[in-house]
Protein backbone atom coordinates (compact mmCIF):
# COMPACT_ATOMS: atom_id res chain seq x y z
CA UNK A 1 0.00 0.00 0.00
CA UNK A 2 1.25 3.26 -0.78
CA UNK A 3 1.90 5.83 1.94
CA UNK A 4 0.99 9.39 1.28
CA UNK A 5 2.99 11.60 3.19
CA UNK A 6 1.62 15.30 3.44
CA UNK A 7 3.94 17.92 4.39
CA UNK A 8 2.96 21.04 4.47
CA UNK A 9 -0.59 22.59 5.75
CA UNK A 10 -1.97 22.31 3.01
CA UNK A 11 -2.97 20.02 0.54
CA UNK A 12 -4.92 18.52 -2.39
CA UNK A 13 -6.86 15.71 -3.99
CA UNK A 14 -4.18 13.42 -5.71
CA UNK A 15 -6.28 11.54 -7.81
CA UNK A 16 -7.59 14.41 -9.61
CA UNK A 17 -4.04 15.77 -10.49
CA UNK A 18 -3.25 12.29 -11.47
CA UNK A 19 -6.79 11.98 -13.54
CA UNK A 20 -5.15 15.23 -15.93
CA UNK A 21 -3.20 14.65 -18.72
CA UNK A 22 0.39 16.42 -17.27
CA UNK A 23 3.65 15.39 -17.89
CA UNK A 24 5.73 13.22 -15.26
CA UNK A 25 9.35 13.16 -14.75
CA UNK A 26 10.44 9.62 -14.54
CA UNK A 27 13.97 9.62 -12.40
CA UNK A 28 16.14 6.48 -13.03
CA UNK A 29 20.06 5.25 -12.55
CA UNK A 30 22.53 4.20 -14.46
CA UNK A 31 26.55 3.59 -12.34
CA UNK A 32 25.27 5.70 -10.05
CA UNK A 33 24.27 8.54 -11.97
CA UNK A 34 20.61 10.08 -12.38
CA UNK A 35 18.86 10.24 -15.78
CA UNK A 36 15.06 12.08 -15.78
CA UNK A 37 12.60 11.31 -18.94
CA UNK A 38 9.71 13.65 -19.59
CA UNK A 39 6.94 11.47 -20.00
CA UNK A 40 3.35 10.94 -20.56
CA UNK A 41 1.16 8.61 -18.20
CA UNK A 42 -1.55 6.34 -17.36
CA UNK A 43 -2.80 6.34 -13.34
CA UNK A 44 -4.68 2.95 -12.45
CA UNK A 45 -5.08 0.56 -9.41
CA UNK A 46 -2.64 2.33 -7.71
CA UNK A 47 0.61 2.39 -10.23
CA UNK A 48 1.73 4.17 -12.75
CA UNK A 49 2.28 3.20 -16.57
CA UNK A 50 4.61 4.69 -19.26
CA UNK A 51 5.35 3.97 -22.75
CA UNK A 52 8.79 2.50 -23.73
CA UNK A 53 9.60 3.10 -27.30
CA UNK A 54 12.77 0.90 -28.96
CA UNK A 55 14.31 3.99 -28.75
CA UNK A 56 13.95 4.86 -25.15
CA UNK A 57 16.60 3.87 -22.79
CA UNK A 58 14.95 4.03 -19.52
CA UNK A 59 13.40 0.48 -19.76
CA UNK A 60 16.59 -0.88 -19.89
CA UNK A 61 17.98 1.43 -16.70
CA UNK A 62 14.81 -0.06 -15.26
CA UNK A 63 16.00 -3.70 -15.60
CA UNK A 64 19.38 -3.03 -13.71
CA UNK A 65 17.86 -1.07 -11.24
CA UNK A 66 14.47 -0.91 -10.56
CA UNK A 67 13.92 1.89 -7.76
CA UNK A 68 12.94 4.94 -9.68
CA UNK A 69 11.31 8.40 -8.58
CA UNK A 70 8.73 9.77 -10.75
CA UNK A 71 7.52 13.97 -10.33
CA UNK A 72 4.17 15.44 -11.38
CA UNK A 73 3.89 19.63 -11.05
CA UNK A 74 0.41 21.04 -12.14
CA UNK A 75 1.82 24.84 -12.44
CA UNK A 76 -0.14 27.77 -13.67
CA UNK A 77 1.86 31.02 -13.30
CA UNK A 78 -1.65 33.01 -13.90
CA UNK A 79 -3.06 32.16 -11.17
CA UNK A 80 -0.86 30.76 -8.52
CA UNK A 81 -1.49 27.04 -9.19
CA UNK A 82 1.35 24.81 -8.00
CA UNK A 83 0.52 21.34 -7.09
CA UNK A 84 3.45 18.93 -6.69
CA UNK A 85 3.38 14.66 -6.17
CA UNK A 86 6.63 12.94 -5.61
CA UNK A 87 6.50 9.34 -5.72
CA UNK A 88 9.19 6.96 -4.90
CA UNK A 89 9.17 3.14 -5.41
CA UNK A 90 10.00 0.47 -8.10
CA UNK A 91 9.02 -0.20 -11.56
CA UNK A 92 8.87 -2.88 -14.02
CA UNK A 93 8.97 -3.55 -17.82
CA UNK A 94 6.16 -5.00 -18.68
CA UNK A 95 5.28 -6.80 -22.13
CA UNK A 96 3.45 -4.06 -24.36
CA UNK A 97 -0.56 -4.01 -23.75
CA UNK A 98 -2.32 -2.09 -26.82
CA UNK A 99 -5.38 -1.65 -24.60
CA UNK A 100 -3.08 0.53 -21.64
CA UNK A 101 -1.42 2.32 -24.25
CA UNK A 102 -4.44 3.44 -26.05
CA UNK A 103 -5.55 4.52 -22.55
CA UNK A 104 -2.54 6.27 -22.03
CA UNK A 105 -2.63 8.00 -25.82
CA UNK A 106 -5.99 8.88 -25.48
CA UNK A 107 -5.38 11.19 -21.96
CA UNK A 108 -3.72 13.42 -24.19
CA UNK A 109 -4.63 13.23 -27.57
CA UNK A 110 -8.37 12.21 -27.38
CA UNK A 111 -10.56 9.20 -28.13
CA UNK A 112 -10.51 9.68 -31.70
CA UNK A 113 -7.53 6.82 -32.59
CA UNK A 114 -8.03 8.00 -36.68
CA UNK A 115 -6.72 11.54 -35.26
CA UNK A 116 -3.59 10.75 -33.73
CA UNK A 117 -0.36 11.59 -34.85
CA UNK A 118 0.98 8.66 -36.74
CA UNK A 119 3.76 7.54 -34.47
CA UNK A 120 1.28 7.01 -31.55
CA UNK A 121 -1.07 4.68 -34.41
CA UNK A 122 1.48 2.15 -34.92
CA UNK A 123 2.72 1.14 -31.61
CA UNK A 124 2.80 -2.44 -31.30
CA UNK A 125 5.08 -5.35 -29.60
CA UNK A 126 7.82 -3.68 -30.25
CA UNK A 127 7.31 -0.81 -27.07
CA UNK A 128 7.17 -2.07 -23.40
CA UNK A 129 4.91 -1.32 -20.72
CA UNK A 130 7.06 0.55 -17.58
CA UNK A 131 4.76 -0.15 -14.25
CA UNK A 132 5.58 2.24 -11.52
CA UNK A 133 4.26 1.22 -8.35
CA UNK A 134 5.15 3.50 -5.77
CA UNK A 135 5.93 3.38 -2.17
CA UNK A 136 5.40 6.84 -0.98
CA UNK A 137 4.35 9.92 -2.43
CA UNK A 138 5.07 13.63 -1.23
CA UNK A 139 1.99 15.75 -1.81
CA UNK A 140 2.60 19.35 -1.63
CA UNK A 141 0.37 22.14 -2.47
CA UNK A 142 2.69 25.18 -3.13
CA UNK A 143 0.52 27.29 -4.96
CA UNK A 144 0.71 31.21 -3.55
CA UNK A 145 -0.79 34.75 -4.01
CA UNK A 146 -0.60 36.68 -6.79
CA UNK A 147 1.33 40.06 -6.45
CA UNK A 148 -1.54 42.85 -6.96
């Protein structure tokens, strides 16, 4: 079971920042050194899923090490918005599933498969499946004021 850790006064509903279609920063390692991948994701039953493309590296970073840290900001500058979720924990690859992906896809680029930029059409067994399932997460709400 995940543990939510809340540290500040205030805070927010994490499964409606994780229910919008934001970008995540996966954080792997390779010898010791960190390596962060924007990506896109899928929330559901808990973990986390990302698309690995043949040219992506992080799967394999993944199969040496699996602990990985993945960060989520929902940022507005207009009107003070700044919601932050840091989750730690381990992931997997996992064989490719055209039913998550399409999931995934469709979070940011709408139902309408026909529509969708060609590259996100043709994935097939070729990708992976990364499944994040986290340990903790660090929930902050850091959204302020507005100079007037």
């Amino acid at each position: 079971m995940m543990k939510i850790i809340k540290d500040t006064g205030k805070s927010f509903n994490l499964e409606n920042l994780l229910a919008k279609p934001l970008v995540a920063h996966l954080s792997t390692v390779v010898e010791d050194a960190p390596r962060d991948s924007p990506v896109w994701f899928y929330w559901k039953d808990d973990k986390i899923w990302i698309i690995g493309t043949a040219s992506d590296t992080f799967p394999d970073r993944i199969k040496e090490n699996p602990k990985c840290a993945i960060g989520i900001v929902d940022y507005n500058q207009h009107n003070g918005l700044f919601l932050h979720a840091g989750f730690r924990g381990t992931a997997t690859v996992e064989p490719f599933d055209k039913v998550i992906a399409n999931q995934l896809i469709s979070r940011y680029l709408g139902t309408e498969i026909e529509e969708w930029d060609q590259r996100f059409k043709n994935l097939d067994n070729s990708n992976t499946l990364i499944c994040f399932m986290p340990e903790t997460v660090v929930v902050r709400d850091q959204s302020f004021v507005l100079p007037k």
